[in-house]
C-alpha atoms as a PDB file:
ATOM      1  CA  UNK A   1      -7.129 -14.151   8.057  1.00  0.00           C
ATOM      2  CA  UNK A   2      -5.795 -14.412  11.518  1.00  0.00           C
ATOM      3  CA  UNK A   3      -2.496 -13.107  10.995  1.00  0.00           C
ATOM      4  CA  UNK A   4      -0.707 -15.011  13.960  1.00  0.00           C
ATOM      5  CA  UNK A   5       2.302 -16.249  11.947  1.00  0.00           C
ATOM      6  CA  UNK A   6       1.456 -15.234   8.936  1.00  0.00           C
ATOM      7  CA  UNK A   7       3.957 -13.241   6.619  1.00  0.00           C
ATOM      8  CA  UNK A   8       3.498  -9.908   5.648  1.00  0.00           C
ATOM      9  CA  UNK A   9       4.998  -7.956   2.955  1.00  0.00           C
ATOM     10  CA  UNK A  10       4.623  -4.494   2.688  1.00  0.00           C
ATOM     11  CA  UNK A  11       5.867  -2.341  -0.313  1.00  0.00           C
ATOM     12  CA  UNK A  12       7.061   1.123   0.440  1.00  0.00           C
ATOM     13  CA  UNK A  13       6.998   0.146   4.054  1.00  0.00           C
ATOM     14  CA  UNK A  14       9.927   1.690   5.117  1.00  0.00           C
ATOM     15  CA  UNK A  15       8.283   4.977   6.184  1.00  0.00           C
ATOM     16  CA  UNK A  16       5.124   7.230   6.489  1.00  0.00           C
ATOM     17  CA  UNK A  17       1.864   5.523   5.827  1.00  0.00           C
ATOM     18  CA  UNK A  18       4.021   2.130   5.232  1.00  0.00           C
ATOM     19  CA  UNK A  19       5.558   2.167   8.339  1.00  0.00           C
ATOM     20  CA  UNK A  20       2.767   2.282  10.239  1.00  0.00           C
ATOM     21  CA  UNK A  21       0.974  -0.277   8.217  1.00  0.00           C
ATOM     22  CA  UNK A  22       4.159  -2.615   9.046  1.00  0.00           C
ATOM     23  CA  UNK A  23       3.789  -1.941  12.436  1.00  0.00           C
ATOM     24  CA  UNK A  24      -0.262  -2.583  12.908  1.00  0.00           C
ATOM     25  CA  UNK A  25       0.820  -6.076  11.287  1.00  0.00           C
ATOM     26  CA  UNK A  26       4.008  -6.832  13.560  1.00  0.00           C
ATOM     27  CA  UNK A  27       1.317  -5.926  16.595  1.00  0.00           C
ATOM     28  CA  UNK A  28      -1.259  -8.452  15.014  1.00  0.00           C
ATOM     29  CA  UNK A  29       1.599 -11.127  15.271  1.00  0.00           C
ATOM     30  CA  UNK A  30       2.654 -11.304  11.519  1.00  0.00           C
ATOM     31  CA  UNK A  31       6.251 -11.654  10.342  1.00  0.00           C
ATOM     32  CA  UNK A  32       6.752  -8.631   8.157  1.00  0.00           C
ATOM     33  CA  UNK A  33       9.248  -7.915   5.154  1.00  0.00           C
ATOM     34  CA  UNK A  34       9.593  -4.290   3.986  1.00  0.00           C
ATOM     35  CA  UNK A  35       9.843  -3.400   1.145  1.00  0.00           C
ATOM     36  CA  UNK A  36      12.734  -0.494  -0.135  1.00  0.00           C
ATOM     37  CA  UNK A  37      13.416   0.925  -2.787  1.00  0.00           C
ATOM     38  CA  UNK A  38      15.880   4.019  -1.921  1.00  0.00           C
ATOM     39  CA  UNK A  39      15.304   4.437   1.390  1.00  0.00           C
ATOM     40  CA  UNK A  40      18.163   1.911   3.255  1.00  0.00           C
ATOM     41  CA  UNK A  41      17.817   3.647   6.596  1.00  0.00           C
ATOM     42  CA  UNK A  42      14.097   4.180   6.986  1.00  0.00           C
ATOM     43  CA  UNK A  43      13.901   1.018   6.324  1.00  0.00           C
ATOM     44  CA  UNK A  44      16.629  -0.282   8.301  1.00  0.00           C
ATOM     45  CA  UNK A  45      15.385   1.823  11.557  1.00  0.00           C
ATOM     46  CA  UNK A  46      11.563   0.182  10.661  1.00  0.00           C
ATOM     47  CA  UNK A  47      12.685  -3.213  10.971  1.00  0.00           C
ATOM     48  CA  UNK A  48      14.702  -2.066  14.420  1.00  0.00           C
ATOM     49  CA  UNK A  49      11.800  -0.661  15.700  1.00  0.00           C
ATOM     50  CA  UNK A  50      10.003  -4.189  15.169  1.00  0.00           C
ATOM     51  CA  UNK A  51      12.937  -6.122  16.664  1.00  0.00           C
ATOM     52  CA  UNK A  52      13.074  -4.049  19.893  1.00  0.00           C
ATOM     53  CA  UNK A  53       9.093  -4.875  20.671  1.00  0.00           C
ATOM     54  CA  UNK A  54       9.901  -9.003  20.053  1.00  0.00           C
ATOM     55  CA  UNK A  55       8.763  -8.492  16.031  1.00  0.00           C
ATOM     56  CA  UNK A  56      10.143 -10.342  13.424  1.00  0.00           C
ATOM     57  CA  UNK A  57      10.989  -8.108  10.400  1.00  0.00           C
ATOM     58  CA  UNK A  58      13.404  -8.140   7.604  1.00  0.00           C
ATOM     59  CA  UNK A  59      13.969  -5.220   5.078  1.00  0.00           C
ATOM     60  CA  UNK A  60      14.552  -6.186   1.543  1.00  0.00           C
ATOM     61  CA  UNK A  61      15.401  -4.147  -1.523  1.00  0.00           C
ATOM     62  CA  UNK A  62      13.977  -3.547  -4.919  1.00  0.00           C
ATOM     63  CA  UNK A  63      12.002  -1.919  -7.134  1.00  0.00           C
ATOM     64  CA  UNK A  64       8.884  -2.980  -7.797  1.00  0.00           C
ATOM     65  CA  UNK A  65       8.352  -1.631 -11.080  1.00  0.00           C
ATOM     66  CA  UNK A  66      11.139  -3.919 -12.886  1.00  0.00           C
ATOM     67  CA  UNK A  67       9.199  -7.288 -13.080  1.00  0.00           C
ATOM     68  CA  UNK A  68      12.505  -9.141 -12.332  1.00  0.00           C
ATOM     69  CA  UNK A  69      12.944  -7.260  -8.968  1.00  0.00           C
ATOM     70  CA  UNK A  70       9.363  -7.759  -8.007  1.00  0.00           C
ATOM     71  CA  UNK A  71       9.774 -11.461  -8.466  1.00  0.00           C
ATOM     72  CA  UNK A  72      12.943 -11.404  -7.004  1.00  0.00           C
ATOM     73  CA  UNK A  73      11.003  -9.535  -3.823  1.00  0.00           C
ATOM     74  CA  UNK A  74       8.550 -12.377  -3.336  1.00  0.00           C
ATOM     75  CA  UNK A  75      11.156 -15.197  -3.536  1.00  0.00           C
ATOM     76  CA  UNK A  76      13.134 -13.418  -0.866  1.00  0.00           C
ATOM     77  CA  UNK A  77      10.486 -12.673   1.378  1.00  0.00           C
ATOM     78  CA  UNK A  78       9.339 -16.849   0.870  1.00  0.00           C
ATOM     79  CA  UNK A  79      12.562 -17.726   1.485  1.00  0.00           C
ATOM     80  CA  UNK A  80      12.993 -16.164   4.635  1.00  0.00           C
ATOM     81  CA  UNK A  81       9.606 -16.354   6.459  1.00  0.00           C
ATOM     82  CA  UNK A  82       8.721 -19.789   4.429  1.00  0.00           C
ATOM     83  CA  UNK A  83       5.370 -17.982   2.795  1.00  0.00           C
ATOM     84  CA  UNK A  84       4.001 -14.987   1.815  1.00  0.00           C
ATOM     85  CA  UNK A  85       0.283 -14.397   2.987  1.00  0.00           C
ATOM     86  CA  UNK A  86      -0.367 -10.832   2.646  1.00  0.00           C
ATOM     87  CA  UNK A  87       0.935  -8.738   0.189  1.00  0.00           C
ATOM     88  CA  UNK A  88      -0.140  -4.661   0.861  1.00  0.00           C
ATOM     89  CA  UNK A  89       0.891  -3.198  -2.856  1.00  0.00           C
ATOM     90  CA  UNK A  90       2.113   0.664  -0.683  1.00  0.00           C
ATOM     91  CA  UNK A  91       4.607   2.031  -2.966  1.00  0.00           C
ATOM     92  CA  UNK A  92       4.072   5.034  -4.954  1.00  0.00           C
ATOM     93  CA  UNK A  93       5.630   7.880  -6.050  1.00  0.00           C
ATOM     94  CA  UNK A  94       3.813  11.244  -5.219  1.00  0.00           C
ATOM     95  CA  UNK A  95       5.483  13.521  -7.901  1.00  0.00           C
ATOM     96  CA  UNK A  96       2.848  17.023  -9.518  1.00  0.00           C
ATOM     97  CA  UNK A  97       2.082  16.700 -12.878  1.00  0.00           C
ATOM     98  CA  UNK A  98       0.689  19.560 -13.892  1.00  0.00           C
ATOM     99  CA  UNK A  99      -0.286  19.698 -17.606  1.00  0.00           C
ATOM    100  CA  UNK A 100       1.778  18.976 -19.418  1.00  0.00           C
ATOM    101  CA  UNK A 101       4.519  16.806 -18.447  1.00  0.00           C
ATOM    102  CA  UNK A 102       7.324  14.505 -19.665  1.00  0.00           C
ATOM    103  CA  UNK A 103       6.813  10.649 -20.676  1.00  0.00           C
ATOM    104  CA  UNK A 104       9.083  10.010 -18.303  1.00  0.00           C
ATOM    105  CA  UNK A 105       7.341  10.920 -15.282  1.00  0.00           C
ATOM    106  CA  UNK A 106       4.366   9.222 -16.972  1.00  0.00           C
ATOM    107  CA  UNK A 107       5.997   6.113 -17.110  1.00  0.00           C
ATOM    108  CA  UNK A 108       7.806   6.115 -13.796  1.00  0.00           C
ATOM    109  CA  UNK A 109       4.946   7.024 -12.123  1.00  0.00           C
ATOM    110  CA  UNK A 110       2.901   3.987 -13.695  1.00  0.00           C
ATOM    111  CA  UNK A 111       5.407   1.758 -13.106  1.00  0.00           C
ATOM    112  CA  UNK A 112       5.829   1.886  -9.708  1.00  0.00           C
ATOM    113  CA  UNK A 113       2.137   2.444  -8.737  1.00  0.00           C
ATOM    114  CA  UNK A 114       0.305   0.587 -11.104  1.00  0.00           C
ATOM    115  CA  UNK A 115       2.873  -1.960 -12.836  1.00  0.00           C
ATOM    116  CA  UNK A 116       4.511  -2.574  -9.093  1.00  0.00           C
ATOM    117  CA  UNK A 117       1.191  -3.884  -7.855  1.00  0.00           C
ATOM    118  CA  UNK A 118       0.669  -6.376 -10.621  1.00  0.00           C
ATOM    119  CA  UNK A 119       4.484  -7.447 -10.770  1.00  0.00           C
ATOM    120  CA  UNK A 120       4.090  -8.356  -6.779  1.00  0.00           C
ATOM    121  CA  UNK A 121       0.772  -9.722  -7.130  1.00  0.00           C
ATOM    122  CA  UNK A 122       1.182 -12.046 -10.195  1.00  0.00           C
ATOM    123  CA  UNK A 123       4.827 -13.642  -8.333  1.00  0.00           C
ATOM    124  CA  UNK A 124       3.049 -14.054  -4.988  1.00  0.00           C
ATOM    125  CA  UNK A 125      -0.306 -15.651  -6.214  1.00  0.00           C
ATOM    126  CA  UNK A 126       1.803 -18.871  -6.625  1.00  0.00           C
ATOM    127  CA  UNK A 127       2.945 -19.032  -3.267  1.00  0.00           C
ATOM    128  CA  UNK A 128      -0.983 -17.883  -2.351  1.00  0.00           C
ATOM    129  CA  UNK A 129      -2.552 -20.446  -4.261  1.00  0.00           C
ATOM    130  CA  UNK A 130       0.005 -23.380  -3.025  1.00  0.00           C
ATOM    131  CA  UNK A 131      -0.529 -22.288   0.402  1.00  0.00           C
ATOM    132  CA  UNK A 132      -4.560 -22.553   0.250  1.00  0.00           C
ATOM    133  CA  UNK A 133      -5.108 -19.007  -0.101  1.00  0.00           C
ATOM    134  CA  UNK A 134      -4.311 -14.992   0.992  1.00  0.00           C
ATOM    135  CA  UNK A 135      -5.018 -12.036   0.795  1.00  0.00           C
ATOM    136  CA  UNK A 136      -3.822  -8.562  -1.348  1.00  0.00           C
ATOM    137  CA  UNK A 137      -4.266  -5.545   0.049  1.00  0.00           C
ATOM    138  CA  UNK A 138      -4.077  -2.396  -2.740  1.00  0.00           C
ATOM    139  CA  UNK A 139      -3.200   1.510  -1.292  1.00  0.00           C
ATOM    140  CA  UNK A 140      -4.756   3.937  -3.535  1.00  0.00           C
ATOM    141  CA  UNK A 141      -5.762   7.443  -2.573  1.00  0.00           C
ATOM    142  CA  UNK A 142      -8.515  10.108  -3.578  1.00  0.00           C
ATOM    143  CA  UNK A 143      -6.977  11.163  -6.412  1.00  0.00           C
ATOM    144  CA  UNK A 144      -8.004   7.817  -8.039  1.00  0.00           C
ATOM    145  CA  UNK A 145     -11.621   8.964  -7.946  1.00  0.00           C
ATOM    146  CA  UNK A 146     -11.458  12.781  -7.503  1.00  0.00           C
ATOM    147  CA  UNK A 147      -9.491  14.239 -10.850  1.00  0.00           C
ATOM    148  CA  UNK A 148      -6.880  17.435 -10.100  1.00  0.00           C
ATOM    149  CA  UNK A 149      -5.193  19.228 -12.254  1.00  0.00           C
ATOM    150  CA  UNK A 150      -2.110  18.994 -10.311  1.00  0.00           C
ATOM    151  CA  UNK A 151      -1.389  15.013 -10.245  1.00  0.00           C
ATOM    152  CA  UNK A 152      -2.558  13.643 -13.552  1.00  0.00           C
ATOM    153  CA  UNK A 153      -0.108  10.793 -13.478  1.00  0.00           C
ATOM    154  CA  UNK A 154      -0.420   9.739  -9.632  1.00  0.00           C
ATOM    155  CA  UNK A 155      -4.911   9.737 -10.188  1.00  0.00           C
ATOM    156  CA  UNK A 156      -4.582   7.832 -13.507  1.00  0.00           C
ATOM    157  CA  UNK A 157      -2.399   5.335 -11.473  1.00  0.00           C
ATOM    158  CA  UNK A 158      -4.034   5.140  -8.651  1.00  0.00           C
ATOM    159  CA  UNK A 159      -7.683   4.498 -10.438  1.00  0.00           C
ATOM    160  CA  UNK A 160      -5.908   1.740 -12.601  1.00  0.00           C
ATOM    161  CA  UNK A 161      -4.878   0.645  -9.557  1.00  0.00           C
ATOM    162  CA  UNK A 162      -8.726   0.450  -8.384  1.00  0.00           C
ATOM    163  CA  UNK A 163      -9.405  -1.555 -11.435  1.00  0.00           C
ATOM    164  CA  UNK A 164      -6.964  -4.133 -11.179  1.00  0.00           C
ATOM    165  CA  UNK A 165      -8.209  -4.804  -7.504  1.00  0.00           C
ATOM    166  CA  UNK A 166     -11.411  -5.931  -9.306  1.00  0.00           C
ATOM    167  CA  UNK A 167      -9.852  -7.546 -11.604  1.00  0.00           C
ATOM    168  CA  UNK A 168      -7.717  -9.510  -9.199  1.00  0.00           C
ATOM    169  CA  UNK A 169     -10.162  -9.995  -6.573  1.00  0.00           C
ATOM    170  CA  UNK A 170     -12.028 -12.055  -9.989  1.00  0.00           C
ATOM    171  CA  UNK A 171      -9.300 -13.914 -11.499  1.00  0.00           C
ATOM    172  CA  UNK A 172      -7.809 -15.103  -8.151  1.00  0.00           C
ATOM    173  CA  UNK A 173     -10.924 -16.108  -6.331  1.00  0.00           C
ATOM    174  CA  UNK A 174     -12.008 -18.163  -4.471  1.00  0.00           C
ATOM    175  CA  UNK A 175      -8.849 -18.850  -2.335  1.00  0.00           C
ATOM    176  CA  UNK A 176      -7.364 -14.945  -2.584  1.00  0.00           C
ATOM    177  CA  UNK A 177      -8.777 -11.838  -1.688  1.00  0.00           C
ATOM    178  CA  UNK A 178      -7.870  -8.533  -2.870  1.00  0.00           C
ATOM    179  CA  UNK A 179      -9.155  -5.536  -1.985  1.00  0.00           C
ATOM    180  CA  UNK A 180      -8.404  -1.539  -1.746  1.00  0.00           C
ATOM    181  CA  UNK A 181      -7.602   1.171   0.771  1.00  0.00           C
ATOM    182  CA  UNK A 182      -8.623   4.641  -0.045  1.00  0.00           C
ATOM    183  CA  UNK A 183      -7.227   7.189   2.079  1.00  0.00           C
ATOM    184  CA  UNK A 184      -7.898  10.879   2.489  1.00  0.00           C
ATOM    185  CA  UNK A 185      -5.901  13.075   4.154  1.00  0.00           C
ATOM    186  CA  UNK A 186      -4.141  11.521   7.114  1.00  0.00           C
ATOM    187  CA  UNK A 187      -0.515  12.653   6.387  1.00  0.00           C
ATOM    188  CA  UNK A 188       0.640  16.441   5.950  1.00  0.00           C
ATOM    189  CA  UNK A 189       3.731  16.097   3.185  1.00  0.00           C
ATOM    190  CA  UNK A 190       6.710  18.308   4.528  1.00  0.00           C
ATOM    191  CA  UNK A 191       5.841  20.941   1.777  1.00  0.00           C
ATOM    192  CA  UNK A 192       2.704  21.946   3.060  1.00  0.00           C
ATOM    193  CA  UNK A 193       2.490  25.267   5.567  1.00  0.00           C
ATOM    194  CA  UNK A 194      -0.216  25.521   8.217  1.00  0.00           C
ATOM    195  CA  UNK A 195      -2.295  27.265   6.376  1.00  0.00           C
ATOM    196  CA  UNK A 196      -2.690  25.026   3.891  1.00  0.00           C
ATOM    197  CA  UNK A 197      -2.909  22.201   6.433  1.00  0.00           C
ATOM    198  CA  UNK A 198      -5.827  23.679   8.082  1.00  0.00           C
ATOM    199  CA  UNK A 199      -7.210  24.158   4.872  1.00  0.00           C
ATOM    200  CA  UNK A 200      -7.163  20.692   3.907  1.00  0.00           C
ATOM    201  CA  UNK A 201      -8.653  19.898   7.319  1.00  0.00           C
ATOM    202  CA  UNK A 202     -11.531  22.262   6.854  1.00  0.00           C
ATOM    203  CA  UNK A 203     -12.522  19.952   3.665  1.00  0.00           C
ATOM    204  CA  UNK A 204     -13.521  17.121   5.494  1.00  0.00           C
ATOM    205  CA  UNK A 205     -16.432  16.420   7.042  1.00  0.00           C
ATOM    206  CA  UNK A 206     -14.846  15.896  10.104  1.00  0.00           C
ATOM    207  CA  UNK A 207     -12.740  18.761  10.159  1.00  0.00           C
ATOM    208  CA  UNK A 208      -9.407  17.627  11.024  1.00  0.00           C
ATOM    209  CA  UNK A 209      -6.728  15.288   9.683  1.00  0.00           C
ATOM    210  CA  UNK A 210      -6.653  11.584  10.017  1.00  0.00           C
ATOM    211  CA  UNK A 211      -3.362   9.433  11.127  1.00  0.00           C
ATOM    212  CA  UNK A 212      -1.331   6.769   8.847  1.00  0.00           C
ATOM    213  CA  UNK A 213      -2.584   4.388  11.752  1.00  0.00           C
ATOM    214  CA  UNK A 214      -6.154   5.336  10.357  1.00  0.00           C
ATOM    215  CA  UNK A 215      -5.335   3.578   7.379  1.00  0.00           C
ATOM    216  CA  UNK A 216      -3.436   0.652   8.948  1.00  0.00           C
ATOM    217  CA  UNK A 217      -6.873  -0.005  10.714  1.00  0.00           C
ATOM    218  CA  UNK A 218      -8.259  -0.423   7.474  1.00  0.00           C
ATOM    219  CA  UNK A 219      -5.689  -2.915   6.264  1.00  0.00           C
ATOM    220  CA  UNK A 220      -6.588  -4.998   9.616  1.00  0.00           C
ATOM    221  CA  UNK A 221     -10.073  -4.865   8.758  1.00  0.00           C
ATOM    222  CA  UNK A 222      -9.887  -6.077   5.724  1.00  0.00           C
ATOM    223  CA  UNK A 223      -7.185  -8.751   5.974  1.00  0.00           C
ATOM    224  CA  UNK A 224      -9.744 -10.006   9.437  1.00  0.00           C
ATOM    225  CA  UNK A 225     -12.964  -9.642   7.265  1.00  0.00           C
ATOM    226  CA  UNK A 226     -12.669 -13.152   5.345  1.00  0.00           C
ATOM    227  CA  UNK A 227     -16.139 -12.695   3.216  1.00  0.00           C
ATOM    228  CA  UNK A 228     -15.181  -9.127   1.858  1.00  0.00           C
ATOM    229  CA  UNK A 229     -13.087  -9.262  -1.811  1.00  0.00           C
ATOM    230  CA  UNK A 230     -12.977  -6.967  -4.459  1.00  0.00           C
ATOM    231  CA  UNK A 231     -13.932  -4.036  -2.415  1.00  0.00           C
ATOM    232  CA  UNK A 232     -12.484  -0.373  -1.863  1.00  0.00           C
ATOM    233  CA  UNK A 233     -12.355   1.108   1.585  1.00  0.00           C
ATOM    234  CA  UNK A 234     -12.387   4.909   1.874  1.00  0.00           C
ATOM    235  CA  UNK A 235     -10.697   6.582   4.701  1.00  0.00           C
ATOM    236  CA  UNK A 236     -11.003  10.310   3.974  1.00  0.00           C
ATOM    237  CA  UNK A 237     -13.160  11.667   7.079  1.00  0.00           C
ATOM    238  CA  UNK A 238     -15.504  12.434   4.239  1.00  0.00           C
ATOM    239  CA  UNK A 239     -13.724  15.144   2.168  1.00  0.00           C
ATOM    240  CA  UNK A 240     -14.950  13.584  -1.226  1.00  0.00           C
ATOM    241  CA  UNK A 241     -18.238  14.514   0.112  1.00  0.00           C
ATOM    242  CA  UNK A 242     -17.347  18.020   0.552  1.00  0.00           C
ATOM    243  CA  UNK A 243     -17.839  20.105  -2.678  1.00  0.00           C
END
């Protein structure tokens, strides 16, 4: 897909690895809508960052894990561009769940990673399909194939989240592709000390950290690649071959 034109919308775009996916797709000349769901001002300085290099973004609200708001999400984002072409399914929660945990976490965590995904993909295959086609774009991480004690919920999420790609990429072909992004370690959360961030580097093959532009060059790729579909694309600098 050339994405001259073309409408983006991101979920969880308002910051980190979402903001720079939102930005790699203004650059490529799509329209972009970001997604929110409590973060007004990230999301609200995103979409001014866009405007001031000749983008054209909009920031909309909701949260993806209520089916209603996810359809509500799409029709906005249709309604103001006139389409929706690429959907990248960002959102997530990152919250440890160490062993055990409440329900609650369970379920919020689901919800917004794994339930989002689907409520945003199954109201914007319509407007896909009507269209002649498009492409969905899923952002996992390691934890989906490397277990850890430590994030139970997020992995289990995150793997579903690797199965419904295939399942998507299936029931929505030939006209829409959907595929995965994998990514390893290419942004530091605030918690982390420098030790523990050269430690994380030291796990990768390639010895350092990647960038959240890393993994926007992955959502390029794939959205350009037109005979690639139900595929997951690993951007780790190798740490899941590190043991």
């Amino acid at each position: 897909m050339d994405l001259g034109g073309k409408t983006a919308l991101v979920t969880g775009g308002a910051h980190r690895v979402g903001r720079a996916i939102v930005i790699a797709l203004a650059r490529a000349g799509a329209k972009v809508a970001i997604n929110y769901n409590t973060s007004a001002g990230e999301a609200a300085e995103t979409v001014t960052i866009l405007q001031k290099v000749g983008g054209q973004a909009v920031a909309i609200q909701a949260d993806v894990g209520d089916p209603a708001q996810a359809k509500f999400l799409i029709q906005q984002t249709a309604q103001h561009f006139g389409s929706v072409d690429l959907l990248v399914n960002n959102a997530s929660t990152y919250t440890k769940t160490p062993l055990p945990f409440s329900a609650e976490v369970w379920r919020r965590t689901m919800n917004v990673i794994l339930d989002g995904a689907f409520h945003c993909a199954n109201a914007a295959a319509p407007h896909m399909q009507t269209a002649g086609g498009g492409v969905i774009i899923n952002i996992a991480d390691l934890h989906a194939v490397r277990p850890s004690t430590s994030f139970t919920a997020h992995g289990v999420a995150k793997a579903g989240l690797l199965a419904l790609t295939e399942h998507l990429a299936v029931a929505f072909a030939p006209h829409i592709r959907v595929n995965a992004v994998i990514p390893g370690p290419v942004l530091p959360p605030a918690r982390l000390d420098p030790e523990a961030v050269r430690r994380i580097a030291e796990r990768t093959l390639l010895k350092r950290w990647g960038t959240p532009e890393d993994v926007a060059s992955a959502v390029l790729f794939l959205t350009a690649s037109d005979y690639i579909t139900g595929e997951s694309l690993v951007v780790d600098g190798g740490e899941r071959w590190v043991h």
